[in-house]
Protein backbone atom coordinates (compact mmCIF):
# COMPACT_ATOMS: atom_id res chain seq x y z
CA UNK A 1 96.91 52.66 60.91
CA UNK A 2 99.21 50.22 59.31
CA UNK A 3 97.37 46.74 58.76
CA UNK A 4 98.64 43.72 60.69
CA UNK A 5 100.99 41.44 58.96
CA UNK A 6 102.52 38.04 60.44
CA UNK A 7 106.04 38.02 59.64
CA UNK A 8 105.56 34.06 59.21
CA UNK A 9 108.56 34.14 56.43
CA UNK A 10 110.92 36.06 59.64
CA UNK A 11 109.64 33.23 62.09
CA UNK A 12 110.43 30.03 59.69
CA UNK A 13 113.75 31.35 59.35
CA UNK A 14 114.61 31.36 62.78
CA UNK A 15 112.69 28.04 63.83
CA UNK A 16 114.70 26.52 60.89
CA UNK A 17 118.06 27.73 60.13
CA UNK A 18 119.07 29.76 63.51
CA UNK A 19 117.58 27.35 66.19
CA UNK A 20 117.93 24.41 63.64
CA UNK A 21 114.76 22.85 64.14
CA UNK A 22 115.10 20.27 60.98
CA UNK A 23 117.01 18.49 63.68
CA UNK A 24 114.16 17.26 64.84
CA UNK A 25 113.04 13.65 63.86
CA UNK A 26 109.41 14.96 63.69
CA UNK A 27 110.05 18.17 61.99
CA UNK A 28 107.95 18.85 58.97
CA UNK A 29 109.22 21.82 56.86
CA UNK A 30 105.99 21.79 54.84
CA UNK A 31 103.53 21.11 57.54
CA UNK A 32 104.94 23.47 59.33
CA UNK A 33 105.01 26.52 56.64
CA UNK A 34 100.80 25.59 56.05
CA UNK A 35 99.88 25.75 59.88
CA UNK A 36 101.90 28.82 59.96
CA UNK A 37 100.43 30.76 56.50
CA UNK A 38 96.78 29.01 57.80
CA UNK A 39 96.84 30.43 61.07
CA UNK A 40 98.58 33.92 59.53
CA UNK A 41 95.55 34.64 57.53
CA UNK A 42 93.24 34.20 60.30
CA UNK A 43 94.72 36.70 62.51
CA UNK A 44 95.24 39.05 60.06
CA UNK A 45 91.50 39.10 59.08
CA UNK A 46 90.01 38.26 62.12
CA UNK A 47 92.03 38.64 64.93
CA UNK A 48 93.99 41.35 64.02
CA UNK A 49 90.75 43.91 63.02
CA UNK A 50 89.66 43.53 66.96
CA UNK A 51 92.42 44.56 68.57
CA UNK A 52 92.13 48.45 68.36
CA UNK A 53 88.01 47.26 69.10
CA UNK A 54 89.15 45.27 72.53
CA UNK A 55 91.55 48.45 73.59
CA UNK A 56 88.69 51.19 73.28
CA UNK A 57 86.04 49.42 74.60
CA UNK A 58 87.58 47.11 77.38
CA UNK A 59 86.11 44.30 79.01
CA UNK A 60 83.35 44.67 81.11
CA UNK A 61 81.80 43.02 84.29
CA UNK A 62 77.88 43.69 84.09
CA UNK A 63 75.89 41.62 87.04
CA UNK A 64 78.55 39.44 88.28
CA UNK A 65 79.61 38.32 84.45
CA UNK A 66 82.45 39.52 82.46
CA UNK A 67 81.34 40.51 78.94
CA UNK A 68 84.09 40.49 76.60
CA UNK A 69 83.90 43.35 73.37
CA UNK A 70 82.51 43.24 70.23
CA UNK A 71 83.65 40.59 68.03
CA UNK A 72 85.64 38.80 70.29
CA UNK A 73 83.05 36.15 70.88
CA UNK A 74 82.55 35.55 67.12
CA UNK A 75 86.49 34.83 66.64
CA UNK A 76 86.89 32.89 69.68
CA UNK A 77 84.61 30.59 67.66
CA UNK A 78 86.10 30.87 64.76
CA UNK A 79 89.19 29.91 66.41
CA UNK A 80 87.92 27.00 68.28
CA UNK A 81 85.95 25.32 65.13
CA UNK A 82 89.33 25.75 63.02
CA UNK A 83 90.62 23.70 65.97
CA UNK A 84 93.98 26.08 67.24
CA UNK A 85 92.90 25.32 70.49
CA UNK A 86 94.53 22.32 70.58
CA UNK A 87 97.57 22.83 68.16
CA UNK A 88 99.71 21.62 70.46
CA UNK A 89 97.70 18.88 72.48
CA UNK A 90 98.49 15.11 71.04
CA UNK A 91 96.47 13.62 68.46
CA UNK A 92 94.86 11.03 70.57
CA UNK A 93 93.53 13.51 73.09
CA UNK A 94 92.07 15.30 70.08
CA UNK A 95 94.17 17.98 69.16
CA UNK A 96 96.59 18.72 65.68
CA UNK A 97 99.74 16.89 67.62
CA UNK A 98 101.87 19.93 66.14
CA UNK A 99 105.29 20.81 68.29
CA UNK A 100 106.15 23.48 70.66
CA UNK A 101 107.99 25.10 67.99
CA UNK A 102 104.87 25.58 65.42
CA UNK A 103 102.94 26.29 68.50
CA UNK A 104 105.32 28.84 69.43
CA UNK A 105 104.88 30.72 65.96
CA UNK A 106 101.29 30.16 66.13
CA UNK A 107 101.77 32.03 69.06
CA UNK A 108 103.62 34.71 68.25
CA UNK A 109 101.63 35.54 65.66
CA UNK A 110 98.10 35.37 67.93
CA UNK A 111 100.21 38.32 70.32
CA UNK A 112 101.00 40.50 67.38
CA UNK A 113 97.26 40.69 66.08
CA UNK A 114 95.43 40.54 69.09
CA UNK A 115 97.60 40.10 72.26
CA UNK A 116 94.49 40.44 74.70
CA UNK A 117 92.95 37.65 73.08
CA UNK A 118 95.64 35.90 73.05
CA UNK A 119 96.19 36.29 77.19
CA UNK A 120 92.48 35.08 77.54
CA UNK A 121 93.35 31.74 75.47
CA UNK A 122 96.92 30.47 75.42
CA UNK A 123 96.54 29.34 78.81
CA UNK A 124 95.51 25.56 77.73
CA UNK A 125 98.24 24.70 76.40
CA UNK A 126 100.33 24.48 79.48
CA UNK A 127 96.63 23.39 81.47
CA UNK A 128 96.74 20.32 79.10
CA UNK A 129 100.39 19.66 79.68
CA UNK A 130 99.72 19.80 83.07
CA UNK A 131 97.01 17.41 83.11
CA UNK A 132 98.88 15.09 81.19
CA UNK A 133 102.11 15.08 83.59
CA UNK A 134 99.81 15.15 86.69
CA UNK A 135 96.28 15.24 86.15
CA UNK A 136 94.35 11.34 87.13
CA UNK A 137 92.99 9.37 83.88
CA UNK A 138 89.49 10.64 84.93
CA UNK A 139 90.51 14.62 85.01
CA UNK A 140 92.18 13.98 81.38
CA UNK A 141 89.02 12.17 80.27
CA UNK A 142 86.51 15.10 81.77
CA UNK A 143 88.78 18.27 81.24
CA UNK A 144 91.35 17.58 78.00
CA UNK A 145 88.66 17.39 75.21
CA UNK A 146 87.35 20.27 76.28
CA UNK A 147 90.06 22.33 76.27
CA UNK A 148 91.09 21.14 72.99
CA UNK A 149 88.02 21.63 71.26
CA UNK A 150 87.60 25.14 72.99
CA UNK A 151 84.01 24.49 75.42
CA UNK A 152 86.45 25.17 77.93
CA UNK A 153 89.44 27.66 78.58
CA UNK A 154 91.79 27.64 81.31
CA UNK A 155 93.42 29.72 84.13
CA UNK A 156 96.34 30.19 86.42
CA UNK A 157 95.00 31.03 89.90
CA UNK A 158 97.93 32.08 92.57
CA UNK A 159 98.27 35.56 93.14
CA UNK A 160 96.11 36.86 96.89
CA UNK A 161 96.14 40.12 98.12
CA UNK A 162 99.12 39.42 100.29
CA UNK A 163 100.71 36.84 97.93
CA UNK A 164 102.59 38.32 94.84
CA UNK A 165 105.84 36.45 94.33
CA UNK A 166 106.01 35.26 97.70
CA UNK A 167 103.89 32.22 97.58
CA UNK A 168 104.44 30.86 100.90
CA UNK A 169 102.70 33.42 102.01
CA UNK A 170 99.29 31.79 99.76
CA UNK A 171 96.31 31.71 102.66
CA UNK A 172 93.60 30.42 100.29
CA UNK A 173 92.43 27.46 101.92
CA UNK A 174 91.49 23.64 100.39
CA UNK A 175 89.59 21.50 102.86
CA UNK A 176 88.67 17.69 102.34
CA UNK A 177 85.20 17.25 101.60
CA UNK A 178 83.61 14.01 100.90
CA UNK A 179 85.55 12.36 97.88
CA UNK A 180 86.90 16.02 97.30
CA UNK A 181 88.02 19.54 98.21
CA UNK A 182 86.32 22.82 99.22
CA UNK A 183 88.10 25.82 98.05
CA UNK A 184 87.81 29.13 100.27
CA UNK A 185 89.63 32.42 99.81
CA UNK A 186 90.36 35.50 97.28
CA UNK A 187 92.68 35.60 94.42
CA UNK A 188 93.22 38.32 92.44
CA UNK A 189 95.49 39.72 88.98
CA UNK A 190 93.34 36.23 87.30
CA UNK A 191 93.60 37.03 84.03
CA UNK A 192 90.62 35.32 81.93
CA UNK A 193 89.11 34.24 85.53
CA UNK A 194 85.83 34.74 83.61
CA UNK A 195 84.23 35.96 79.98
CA UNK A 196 81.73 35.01 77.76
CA UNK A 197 83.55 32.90 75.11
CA UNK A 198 83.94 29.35 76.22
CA UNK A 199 81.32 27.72 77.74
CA UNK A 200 83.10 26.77 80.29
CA UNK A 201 86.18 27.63 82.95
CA UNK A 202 88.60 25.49 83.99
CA UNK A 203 90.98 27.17 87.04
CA UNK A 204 93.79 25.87 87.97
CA UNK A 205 94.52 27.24 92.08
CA UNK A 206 97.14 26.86 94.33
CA UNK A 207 96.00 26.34 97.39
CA UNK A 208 96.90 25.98 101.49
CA UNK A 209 96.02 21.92 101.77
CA UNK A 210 98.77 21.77 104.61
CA UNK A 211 100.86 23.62 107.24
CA UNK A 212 103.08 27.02 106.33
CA UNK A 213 105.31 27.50 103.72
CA UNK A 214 105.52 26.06 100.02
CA UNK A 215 105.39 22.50 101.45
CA UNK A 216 101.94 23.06 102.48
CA UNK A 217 100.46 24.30 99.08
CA UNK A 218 98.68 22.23 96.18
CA UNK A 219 97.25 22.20 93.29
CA UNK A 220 93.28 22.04 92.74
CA UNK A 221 90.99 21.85 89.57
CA UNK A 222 88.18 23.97 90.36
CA UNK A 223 85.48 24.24 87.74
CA UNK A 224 84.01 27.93 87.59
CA UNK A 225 80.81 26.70 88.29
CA UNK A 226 81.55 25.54 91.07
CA UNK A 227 81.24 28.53 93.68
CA UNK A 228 83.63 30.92 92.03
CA UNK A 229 82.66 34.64 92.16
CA UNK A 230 84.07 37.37 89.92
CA UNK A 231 84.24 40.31 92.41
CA UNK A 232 85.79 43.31 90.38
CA UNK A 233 87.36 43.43 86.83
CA UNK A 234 91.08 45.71 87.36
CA UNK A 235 91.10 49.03 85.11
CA UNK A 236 94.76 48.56 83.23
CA UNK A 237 97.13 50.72 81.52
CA UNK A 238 97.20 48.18 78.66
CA UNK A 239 95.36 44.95 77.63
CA UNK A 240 92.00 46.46 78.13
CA UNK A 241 90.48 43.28 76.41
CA UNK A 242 91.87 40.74 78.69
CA UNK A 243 89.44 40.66 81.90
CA UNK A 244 91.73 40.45 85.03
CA UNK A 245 89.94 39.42 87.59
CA UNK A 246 89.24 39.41 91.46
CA UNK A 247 87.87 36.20 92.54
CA UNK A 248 86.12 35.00 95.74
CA UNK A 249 86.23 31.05 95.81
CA UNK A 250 83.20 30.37 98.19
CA UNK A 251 83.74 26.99 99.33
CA UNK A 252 84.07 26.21 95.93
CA UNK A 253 84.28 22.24 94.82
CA UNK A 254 87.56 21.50 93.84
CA UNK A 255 89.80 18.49 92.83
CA UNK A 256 93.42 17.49 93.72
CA UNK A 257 96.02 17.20 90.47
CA UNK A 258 99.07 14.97 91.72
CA UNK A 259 100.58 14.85 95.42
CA UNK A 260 99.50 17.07 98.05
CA UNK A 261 101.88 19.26 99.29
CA UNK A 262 103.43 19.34 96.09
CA UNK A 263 101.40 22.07 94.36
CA UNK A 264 104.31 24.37 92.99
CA UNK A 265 106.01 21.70 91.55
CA UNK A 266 102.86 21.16 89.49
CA UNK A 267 102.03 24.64 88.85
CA UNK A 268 105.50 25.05 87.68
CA UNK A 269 104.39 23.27 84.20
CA UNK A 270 102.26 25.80 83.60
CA UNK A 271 104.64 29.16 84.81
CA UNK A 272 107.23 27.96 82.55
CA UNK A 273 105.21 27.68 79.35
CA UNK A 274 103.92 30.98 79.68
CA UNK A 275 107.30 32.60 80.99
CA UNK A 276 108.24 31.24 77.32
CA UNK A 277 104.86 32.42 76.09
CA UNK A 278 105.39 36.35 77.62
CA UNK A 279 109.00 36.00 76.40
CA UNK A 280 107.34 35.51 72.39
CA UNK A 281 104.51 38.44 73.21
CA UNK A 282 107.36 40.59 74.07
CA UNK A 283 108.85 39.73 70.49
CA UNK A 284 105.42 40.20 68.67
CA UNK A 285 105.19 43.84 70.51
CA UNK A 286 108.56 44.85 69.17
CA UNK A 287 108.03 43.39 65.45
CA UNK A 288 104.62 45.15 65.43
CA UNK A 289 106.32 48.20 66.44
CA UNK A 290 108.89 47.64 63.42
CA UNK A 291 106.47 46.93 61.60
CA UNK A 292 104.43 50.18 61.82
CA UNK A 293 107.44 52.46 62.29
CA UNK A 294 109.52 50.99 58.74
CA UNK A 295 105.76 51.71 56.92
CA UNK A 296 105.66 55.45 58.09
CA UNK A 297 108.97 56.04 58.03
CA UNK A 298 109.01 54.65 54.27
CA UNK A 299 106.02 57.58 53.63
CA UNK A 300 107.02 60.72 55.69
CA UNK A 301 108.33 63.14 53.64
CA UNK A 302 110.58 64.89 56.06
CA UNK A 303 113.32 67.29 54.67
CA UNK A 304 115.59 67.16 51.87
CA UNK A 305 118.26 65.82 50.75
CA UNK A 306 122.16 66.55 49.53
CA UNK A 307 120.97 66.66 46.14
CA UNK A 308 117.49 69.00 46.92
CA UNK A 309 115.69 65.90 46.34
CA UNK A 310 112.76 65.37 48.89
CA UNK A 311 113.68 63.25 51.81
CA UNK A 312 111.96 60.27 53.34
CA UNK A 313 112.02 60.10 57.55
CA UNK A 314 114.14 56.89 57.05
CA UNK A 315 116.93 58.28 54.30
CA UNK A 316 118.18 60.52 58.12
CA UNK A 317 120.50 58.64 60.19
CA UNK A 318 119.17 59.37 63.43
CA UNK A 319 115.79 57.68 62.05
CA UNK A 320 117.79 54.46 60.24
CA UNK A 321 119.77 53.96 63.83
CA UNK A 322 116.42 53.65 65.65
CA UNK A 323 114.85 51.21 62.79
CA UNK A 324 117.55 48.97 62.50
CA UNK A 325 117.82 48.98 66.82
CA UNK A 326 114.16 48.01 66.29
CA UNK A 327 115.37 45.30 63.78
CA UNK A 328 118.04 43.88 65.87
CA UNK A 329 115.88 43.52 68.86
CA UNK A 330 113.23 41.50 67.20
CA UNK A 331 115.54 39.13 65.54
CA UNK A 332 117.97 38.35 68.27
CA UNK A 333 115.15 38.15 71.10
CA UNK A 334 113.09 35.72 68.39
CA UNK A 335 116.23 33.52 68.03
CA UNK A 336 116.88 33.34 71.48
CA UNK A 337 113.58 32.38 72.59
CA UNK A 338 113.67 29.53 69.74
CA UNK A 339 116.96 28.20 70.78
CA UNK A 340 115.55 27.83 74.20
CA UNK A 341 112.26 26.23 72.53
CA UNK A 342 114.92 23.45 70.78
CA UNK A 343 116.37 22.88 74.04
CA UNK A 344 113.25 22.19 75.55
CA UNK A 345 112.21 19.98 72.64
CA UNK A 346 115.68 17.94 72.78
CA UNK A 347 115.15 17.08 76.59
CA UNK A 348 118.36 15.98 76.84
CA UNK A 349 119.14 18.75 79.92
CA UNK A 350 116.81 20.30 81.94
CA UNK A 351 119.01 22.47 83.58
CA UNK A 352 119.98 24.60 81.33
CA UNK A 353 116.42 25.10 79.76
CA UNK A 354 115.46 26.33 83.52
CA UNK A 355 118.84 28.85 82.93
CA UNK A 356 117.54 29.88 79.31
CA UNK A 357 114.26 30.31 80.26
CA UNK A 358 114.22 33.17 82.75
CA UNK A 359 116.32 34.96 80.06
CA UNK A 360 114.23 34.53 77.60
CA UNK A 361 111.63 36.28 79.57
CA UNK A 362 113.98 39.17 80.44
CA UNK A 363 115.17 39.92 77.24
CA UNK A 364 112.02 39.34 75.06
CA UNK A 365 109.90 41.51 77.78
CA UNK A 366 111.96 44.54 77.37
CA UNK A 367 112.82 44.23 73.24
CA UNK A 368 109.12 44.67 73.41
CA UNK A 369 108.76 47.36 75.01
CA UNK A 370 112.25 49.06 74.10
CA UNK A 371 110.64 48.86 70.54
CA UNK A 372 107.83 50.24 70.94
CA UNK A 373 108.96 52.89 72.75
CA UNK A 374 111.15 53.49 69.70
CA UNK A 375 108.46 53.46 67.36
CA UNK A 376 107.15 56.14 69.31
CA UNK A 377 110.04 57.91 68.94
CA UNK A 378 110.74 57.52 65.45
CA UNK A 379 106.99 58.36 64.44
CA UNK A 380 107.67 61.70 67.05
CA UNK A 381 104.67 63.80 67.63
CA UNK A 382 101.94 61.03 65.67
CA UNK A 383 103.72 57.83 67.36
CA UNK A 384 102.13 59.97 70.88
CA UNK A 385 98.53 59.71 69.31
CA UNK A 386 96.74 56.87 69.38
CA UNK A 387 95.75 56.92 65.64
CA UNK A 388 98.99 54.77 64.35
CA UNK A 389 98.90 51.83 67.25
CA UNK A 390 101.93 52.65 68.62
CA UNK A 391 100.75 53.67 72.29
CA UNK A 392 98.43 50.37 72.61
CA UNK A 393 101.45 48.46 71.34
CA UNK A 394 103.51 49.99 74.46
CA UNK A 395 100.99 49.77 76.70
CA UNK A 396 100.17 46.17 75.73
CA UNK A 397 103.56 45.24 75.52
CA UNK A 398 104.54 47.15 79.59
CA UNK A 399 103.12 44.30 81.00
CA UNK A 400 105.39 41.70 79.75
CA UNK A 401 108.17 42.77 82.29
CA UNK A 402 105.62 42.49 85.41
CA UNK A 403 103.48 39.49 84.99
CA UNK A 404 104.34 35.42 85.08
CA UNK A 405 107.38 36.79 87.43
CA UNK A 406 108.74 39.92 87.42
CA UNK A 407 111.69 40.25 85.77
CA UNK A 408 113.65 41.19 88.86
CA UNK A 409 112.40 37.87 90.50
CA UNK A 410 113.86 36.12 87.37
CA UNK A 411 117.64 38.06 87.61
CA UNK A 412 117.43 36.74 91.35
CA UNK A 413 116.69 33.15 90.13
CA UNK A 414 119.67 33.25 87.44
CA UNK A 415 122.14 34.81 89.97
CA UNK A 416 121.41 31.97 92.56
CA UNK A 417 119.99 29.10 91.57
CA UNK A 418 121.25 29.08 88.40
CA UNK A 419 125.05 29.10 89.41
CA UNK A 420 124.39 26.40 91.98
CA UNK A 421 125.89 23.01 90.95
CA UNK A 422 123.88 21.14 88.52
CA UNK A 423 122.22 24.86 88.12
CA UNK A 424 122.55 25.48 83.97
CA UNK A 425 125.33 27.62 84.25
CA UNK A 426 127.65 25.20 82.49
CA UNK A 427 125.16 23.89 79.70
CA UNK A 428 124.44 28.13 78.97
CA UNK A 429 128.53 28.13 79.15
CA UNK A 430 128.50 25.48 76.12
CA UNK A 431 125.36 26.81 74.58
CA UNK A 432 127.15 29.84 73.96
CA UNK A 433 130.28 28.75 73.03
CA UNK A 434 128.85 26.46 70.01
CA UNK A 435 126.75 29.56 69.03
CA UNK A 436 129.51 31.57 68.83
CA UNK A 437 132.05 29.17 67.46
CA UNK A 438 134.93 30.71 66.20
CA UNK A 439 134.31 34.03 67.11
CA UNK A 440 136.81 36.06 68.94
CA UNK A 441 134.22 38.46 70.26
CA UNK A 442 131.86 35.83 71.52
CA UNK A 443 135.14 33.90 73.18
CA UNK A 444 136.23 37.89 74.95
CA UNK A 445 132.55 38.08 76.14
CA UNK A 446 132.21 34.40 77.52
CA UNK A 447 135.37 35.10 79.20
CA UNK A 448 134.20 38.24 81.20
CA UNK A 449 131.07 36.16 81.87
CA UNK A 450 132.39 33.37 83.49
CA UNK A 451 134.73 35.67 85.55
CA UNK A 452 131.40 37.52 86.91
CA UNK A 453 130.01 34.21 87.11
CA UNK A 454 133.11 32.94 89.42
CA UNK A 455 132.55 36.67 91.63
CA UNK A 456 128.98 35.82 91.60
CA UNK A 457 129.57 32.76 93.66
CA UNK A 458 131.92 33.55 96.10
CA UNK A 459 130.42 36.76 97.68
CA UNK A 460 128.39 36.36 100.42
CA UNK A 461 125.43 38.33 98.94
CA UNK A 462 125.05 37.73 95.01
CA UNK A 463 121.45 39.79 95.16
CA UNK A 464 121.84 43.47 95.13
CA UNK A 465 124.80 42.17 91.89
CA UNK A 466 121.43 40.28 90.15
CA UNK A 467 120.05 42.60 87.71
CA UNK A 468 123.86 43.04 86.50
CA UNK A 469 124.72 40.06 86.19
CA UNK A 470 120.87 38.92 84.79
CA UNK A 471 121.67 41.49 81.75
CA UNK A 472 125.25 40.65 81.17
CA UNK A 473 124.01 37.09 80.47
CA UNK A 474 121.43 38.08 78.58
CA UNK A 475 123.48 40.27 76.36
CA UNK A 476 125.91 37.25 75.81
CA UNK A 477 122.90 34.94 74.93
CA UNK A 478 121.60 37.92 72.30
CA UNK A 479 125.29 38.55 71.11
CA UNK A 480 125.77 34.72 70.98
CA UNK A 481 122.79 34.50 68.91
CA UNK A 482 123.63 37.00 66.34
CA UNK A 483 126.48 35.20 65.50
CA UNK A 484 124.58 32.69 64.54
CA UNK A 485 122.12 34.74 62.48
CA UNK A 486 124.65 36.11 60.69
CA UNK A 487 126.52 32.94 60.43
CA UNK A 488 123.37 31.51 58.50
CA UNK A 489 122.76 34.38 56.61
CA UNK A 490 125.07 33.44 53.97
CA UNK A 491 123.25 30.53 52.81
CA UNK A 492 119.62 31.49 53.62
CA UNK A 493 117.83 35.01 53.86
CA UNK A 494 118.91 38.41 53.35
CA UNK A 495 122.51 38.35 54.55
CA UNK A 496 123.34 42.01 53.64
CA UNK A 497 120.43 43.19 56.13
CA UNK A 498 121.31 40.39 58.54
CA UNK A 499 125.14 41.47 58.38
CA UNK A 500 124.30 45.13 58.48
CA UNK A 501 122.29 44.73 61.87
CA UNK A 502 125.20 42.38 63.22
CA UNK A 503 127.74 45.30 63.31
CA UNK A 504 127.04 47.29 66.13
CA UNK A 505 126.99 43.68 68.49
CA UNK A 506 130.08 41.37 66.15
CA UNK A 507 132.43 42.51 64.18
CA UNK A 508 132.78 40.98 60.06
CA UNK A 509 135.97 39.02 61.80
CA UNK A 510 133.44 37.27 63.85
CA UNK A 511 131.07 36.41 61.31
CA UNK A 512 133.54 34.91 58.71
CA UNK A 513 134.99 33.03 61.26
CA UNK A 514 131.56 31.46 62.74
């Protein structure tokens, strides 16, 4: 099996030069290159070795407890003392103080090593932001240290039996008891809802405070000591590692974080970091997939060629096509996510980082698997084995089109909400246009999109047009941001690679104009 490598250098190229994070007051080049190379060599000897490990011999729920494989306990530690925990979380709550763009190449990095792992912990990042937007001055005190130093880790507690994407329908029930709340009710697909790592569990559950609907839902702390039962442990195509759990809250003691009644908007912290989050796995699954398939494809002796001489898998075309399709996934779907990431960082309009990310998620979920399923492909009758990776990195990688939203429920949101006024559609309109500056392509394709956008809002039923639509903006946002791959490729990089995987999306024209 080809080792793990972080493609750190691939990853500072795109935070800096495509989504132009030197922008940034607080940017720091050089810090940001050490955390990067730190936290590279880490997964690559530690996290990295137990992935294959967590995939054959799963998580496992033995008398009530979830027991996590072999070695996964000793790196959790390892990653705790070295203090990753809390890359993101500010310095005076204890953590490194580093921004969402180093955290998001941290992260990227954690998926492509160990992406079970990384399910378990890259929760607490968007639990600490959460506390800090919502939480009281006593849950920041009790819960934020130790998430940061990693006693505790964190997780997102809303799907019920009869509640997948339609939340109103939530009938876990929070009662007032004494100076608190009493939890009752099953939730299930809870992934991390218990292991053997951290000392500690914080969940985060939306629960039925009030009357029906989404009005009547908020959000509750819930310690998992606290009367929370692990009732059965899902068997998974993929992610074997990561304990998904069934949970029976048993009048379990709970807290309220900010305004009853207003539990989504709350929870809604955390979705969208790890929409962004899934969005970045799906990226790691299709540069691992590259990754492996470029390595055997640079060995396999397969053939011969013009000249008699022997032939290597990647000197036929067929084999080069699917390689550089890997390529060009990876890149673009890494670029857009970081674009989004800068938008997010800026602040300066919400709106259109609530359009960006929902396509982020789409995109990046299915260049995961799209490579992978490549990989298998290009590898043929080995990439079906397990011996080379490839089928845990598609089976891994499946997932990231189902969970934090499916990606149908996030075409829906971009076909509705997202063309309302104030909706994003007119920042992503700009967005694109200053991507693609110049080029004619870009300017034909922003054209047909705002004409479908215009159709889109003056049928009387946009929904069964969504998933259209959904991909025709996506494919502007990954055309958009090829053009400005290739625009930067001149000055930093490999532009002859960069411009040779631009061709099949923009023409030469358009890069020498951008």
């Amino acid at each position: 099996m080809t080792a793990f490598a972080a493609p750190t250098d691939d990853i500072l190229f795109s935070l800096r030069h495509v989504a132009g994070a030197d922008q940034l007051a607080d940017w720091d080049d050089a810090l940001a290159s050490d955390i990067l190379a730190h936290f590279a060599h880490f997964a690559e000897q530690v996290l990295a070795p137990l992935n294959a490990v967590g995939d054959s011999q799963h998580a496992r729920l033995e008398n009530g407890r979830v027991r996590m494989p072999d070695g996964f306990t000793a790196a959790y530690t390892q990653l705790a003392e070295g203090g990753w925990q809390g890359l993101t979380a500010p310095e005076e709550a204890g953590g490194m103080g580093a921004s969402a763009l180093i955290g998001a190449g941290v992260s990227e990095v954690f998926s492509g090593a160990n992406h079970a792992m990384q399910m378990v912990c890259n929760l607490v990042p968007g639990a600490i932001k959460t506390l800090l937007k919502f939480g009281s001055k006593a849950q920041q005190d009790q819960w934020i240290p130790k998430l940061v130093a990693g006693d505790a880790l964190s997780t997102m507690c809303l799907t019920e039996p009869q509640a997948g994407s339609d939340l109103s329908a939530i009938r876990c029930k929070a009662e007032p008891s004494g100076d608190g709340w009493q939890i009752t009710g099953e939730k299930i697909f809870i992934s991390g809802g218990d292991q053997d790592m951290s000392s500690d569990i914080l969940h985060l559950v939306l629960a039925r405070s009030g009357g029906a609907g989404l009005g009547g839902l908020s959000l509750f702390l819930c310690p998992a000591q606290s009367g929370v039962v692990v009732t059965r442990l899902e068997e998974k195509m993929g992610l074997h590692a990561s304990p998904t759990c069934q949970m029976r809250f048993d009048q379990a003691r709970g807290e309220l974080i900010g305004i009853e009644g207003e539990g989504l908007n709350a929870m809604f912290t955390l979705m969208n970091h790890a929409r962004l989050d899934v969005a970045l796995q799906g990226v790691a699954h299709a540069a691992r997939a590259s990754q492996i398939a470029r390595a055997y494809a640079a060995e396999r002796i397969q053939g011969r060629k013009p000249d008699k001489s022997p032939a290597y898998l990647h000197d036929h075309a067929d084999v080069q096509r699917m390689l550089d399709a890997q390529q060009r996934l990876v890149i673009g779907a890494r670029a857009m996510c970081h674009i989004a990431l800068m938008a997010l960082e800026r602040g300066d309009d919400p709106a259109v980082c609530d359009f960006l990310t929902p396509l982020c998620k789409i995109f990046g979920s299915k260049a995961g698997i799209e490579a992978a399923d490549l990989g298998i492909q290009i590898l043929g009758g080995y990439g079906y084995l397990d011996e080379y990776g490839l089928s845990q990195t598609w089976r891994d990688a499946r997932i990231c089109a189902i969970y934090e939203g499916a990606n149908g429920i996030h075409a829906r949101t971009i076909a509705t909400r997202g063309l309302r006024a104030g909706g994003g559609a007119d920042g992503f309109a700009a967005l694109i246009a200053e991507l693609g500056a110049g080029s004619p392509r870009i300017a034909d394709l922003l054209s047909d999109w705002q004409q479908m956008r215009e159709t889109m809002t003056r049928i009387a039923d946009p929904l069964p047009h969504a998933h259209a639509f959904a991909q025709q903006t996506a494919d502007l946002f990954f055309a958009a941001s090829w053009v400005r791959i290739a625009a930067v490729a001149a000055h930093h990089g490999s532009p002859d690679m960069l411009y040779r995987l631009a061709q099949p999306i923009i023409s030469p024209q358009d890069i020498a104009a951008s």
